[in-house]
Protein backbone atom coordinates (compact mmCIF):
# COMPACT_ATOMS: atom_id res chain seq x y z
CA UNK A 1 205.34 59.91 146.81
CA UNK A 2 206.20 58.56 150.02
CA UNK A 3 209.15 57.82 151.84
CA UNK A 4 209.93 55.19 154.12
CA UNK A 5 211.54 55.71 157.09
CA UNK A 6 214.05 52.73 158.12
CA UNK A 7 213.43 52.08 161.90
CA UNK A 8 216.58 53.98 164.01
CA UNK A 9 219.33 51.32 164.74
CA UNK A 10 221.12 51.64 168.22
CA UNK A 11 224.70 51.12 167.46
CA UNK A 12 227.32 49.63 169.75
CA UNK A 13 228.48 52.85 171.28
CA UNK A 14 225.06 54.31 172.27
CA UNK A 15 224.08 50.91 174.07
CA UNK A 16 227.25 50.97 175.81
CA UNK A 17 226.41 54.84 176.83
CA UNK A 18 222.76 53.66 177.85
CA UNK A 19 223.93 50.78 180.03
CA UNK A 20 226.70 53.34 181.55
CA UNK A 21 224.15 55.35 182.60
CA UNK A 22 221.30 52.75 183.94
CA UNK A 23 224.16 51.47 185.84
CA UNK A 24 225.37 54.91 187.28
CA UNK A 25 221.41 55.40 188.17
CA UNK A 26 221.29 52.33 190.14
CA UNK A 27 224.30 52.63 191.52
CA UNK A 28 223.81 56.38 193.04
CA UNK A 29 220.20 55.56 194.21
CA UNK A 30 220.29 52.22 195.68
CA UNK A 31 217.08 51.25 197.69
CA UNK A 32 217.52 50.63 201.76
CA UNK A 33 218.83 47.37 202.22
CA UNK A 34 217.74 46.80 205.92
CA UNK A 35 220.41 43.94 205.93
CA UNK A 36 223.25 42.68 208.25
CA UNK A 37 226.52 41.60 206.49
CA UNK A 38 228.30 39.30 208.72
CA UNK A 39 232.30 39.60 209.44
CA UNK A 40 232.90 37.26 207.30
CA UNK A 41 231.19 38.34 204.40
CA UNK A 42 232.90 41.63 205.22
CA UNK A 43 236.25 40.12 204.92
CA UNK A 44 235.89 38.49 201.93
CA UNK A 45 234.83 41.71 200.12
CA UNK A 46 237.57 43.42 201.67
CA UNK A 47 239.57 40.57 200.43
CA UNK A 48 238.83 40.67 197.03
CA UNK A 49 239.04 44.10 196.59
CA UNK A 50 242.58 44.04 198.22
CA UNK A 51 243.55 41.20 195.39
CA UNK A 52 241.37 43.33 193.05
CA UNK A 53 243.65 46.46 193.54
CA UNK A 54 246.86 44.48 193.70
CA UNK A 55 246.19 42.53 190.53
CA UNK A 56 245.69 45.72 188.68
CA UNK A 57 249.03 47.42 189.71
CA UNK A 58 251.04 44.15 188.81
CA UNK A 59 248.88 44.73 185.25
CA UNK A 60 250.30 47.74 184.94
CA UNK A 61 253.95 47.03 185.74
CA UNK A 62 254.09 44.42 183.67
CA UNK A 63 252.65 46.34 180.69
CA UNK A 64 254.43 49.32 181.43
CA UNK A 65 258.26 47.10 181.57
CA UNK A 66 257.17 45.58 178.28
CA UNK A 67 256.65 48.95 176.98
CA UNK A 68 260.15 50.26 178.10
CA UNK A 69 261.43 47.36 176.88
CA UNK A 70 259.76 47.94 173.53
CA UNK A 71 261.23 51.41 173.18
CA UNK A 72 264.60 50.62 174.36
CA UNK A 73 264.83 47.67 171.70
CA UNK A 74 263.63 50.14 168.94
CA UNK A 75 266.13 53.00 169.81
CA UNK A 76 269.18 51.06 170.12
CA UNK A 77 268.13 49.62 166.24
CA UNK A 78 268.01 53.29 165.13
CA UNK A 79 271.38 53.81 167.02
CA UNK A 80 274.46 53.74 164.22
């Protein structure tokens, strides 16, 4: 008697860890562009990574004062 073999499933995790690595591959080894980026264009990448960078750090400050906040409410509950 036989068996049959059910077809391997690729779960969530493992095509998160495959596209993590295609992307990590094309992102090491990109091809030669041979093409000119204008000032402009420059800018506005250097812009949007500045508002990138700054966007995450108010993230965090905000997430981090609820946090405190959080903790500061729950001990002064336990407090007698």
């Amino acid at each position: 008697m036989r068996v049959a073999r059910v077809p391997h499933r690729v779960t969530g995790s493992r095509m998160l860890q495959i596209l993590a690595v295609l992307c990590a591959v094309s992102v090491a080894a990109p091809p030669a562009a041979h093409a000119y980026i204008d000032p402009l264009s420059g800018s506005v990448v250097l812009q949007g990574s500045v508002a990138g960078v700054l966007a995450a750090l108010l993230t965090i400050r905000h997430w981090w004062a609820s946090a405190i906040r959080l903790v500061r409410a729950w001990f002064a509950r336990a407090a007698p």
